[in-house]
Protein backbone atom coordinates (compact mmCIF):
# COMPACT_ATOMS: atom_id res chain seq x y z
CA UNK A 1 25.88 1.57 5.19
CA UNK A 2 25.76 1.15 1.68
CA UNK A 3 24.03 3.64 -0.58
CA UNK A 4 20.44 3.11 -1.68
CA UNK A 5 17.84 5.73 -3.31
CA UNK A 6 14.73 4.20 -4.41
CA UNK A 7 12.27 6.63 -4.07
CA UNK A 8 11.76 10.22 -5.58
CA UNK A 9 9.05 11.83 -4.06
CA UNK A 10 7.34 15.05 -5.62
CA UNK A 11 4.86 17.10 -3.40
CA UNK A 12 2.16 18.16 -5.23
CA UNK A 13 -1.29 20.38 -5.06
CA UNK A 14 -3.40 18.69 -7.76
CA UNK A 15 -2.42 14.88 -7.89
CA UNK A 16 -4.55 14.34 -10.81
CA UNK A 17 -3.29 17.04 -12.97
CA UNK A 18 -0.20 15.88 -11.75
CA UNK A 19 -0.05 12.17 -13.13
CA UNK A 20 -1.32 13.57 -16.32
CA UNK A 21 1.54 15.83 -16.77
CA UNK A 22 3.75 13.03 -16.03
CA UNK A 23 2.04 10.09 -17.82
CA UNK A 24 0.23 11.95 -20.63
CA UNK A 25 2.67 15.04 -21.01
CA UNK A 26 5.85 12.70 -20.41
CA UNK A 27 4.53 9.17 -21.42
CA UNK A 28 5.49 7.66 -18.59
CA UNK A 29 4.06 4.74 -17.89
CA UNK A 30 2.04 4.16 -14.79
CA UNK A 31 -1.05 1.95 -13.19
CA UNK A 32 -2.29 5.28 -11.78
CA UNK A 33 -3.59 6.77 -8.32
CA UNK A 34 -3.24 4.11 -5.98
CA UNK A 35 -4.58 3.97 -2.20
CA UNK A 36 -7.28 6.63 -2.47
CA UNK A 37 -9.73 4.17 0.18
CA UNK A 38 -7.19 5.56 2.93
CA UNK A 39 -6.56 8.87 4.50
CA UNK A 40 -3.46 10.56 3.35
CA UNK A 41 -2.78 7.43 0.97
CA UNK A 42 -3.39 8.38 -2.40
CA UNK A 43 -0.50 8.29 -4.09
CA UNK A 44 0.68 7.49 -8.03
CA UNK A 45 4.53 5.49 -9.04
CA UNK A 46 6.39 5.52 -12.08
CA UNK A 47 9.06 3.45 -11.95
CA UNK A 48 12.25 5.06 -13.70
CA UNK A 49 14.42 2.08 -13.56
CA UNK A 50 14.66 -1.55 -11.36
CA UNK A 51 14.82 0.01 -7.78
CA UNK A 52 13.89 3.78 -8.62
CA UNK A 53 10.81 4.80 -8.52
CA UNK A 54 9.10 8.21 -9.04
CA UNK A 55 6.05 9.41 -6.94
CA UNK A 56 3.55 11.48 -6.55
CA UNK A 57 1.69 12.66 -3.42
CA UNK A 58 -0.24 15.30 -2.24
CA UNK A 59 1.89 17.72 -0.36
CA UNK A 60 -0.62 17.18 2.29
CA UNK A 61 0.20 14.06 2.83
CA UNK A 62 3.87 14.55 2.63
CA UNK A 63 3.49 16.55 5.18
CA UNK A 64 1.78 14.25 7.45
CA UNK A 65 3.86 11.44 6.95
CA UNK A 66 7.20 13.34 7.81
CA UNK A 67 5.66 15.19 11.22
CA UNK A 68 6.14 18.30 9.32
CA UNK A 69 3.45 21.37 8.85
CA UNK A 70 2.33 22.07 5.22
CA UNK A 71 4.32 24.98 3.78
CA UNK A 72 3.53 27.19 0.79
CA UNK A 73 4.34 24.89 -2.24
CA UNK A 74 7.92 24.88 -3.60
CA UNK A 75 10.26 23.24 -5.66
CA UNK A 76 11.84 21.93 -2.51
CA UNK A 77 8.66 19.82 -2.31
CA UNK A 78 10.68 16.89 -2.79
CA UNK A 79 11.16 13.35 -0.21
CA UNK A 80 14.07 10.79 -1.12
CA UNK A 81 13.67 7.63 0.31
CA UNK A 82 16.37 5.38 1.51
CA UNK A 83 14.69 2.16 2.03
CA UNK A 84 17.13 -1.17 4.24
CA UNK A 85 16.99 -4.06 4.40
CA UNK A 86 16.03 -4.47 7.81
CA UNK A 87 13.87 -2.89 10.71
CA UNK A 88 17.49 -2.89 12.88
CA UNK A 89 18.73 -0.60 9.95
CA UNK A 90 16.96 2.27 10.76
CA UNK A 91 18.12 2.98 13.75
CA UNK A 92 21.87 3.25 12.89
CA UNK A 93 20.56 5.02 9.36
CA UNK A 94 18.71 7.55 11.55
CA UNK A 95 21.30 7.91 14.04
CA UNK A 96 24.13 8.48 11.18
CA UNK A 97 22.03 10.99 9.31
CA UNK A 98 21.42 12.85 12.79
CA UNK A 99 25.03 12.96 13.40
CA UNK A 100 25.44 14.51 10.13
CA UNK A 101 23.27 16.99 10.70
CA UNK A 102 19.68 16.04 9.52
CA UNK A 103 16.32 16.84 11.26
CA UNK A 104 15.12 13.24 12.54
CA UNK A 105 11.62 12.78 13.17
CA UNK A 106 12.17 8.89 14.40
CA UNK A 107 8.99 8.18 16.40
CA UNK A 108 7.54 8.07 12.64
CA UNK A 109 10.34 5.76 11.61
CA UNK A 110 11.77 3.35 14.30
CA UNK A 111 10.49 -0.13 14.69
């Protein structure tokens, strides 16, 4: 399978004070919080180059979305996304990073 990161995401407590730190503090440039009419789906991008992008959600929601409980916050508050190409990709990506020794979680992830 061929190597692809394109997301970086950052847990965080305060997602507004967040995005400011990043687009104010930084100057990165950004449309904003995005998805706050859902549950769990607020969620702000930067995008760092063509096919990496840098977010930030609530650890909350992080937490939610991998199965996982919320733990005391950390600077190993971090989710890298491998996106493929194809639903039938997942499988075999899951099953490789399993055999590797990664925690799999793949009723949240398989077609």
């Amino acid at each position: 399978m061929r190597p692809r990161l394109s997301f970086i995401t950052l847990g965080v407590d305060d997602l507004e004070r967040a995005v400011a730190f990043y687009r104010d503090g930084l100057g990165w440039p950004t449309k904003g919080v995005i998805g706050t009419e859902f549950d769990h789906g607020a969620v702000c991008f930067f995008e760092l180059q063509p096919g990496l992008t840098f977010a930030l959600w609530p650890r909350a929601s992080l937490a939610k979305d991998t199965g996982l409980p919320v733990s005391a916050a950390s600077p190993t508050n971090v989710c890298l996304a491998h996106n493929v190409r194809a639903r039938d990709e997942v499988a075999v990506l899951l099953t490789q990073a399993v055999a590797a020794g990664e925690r799999s979680v793949p009723s949240l992830f398989l077609p």
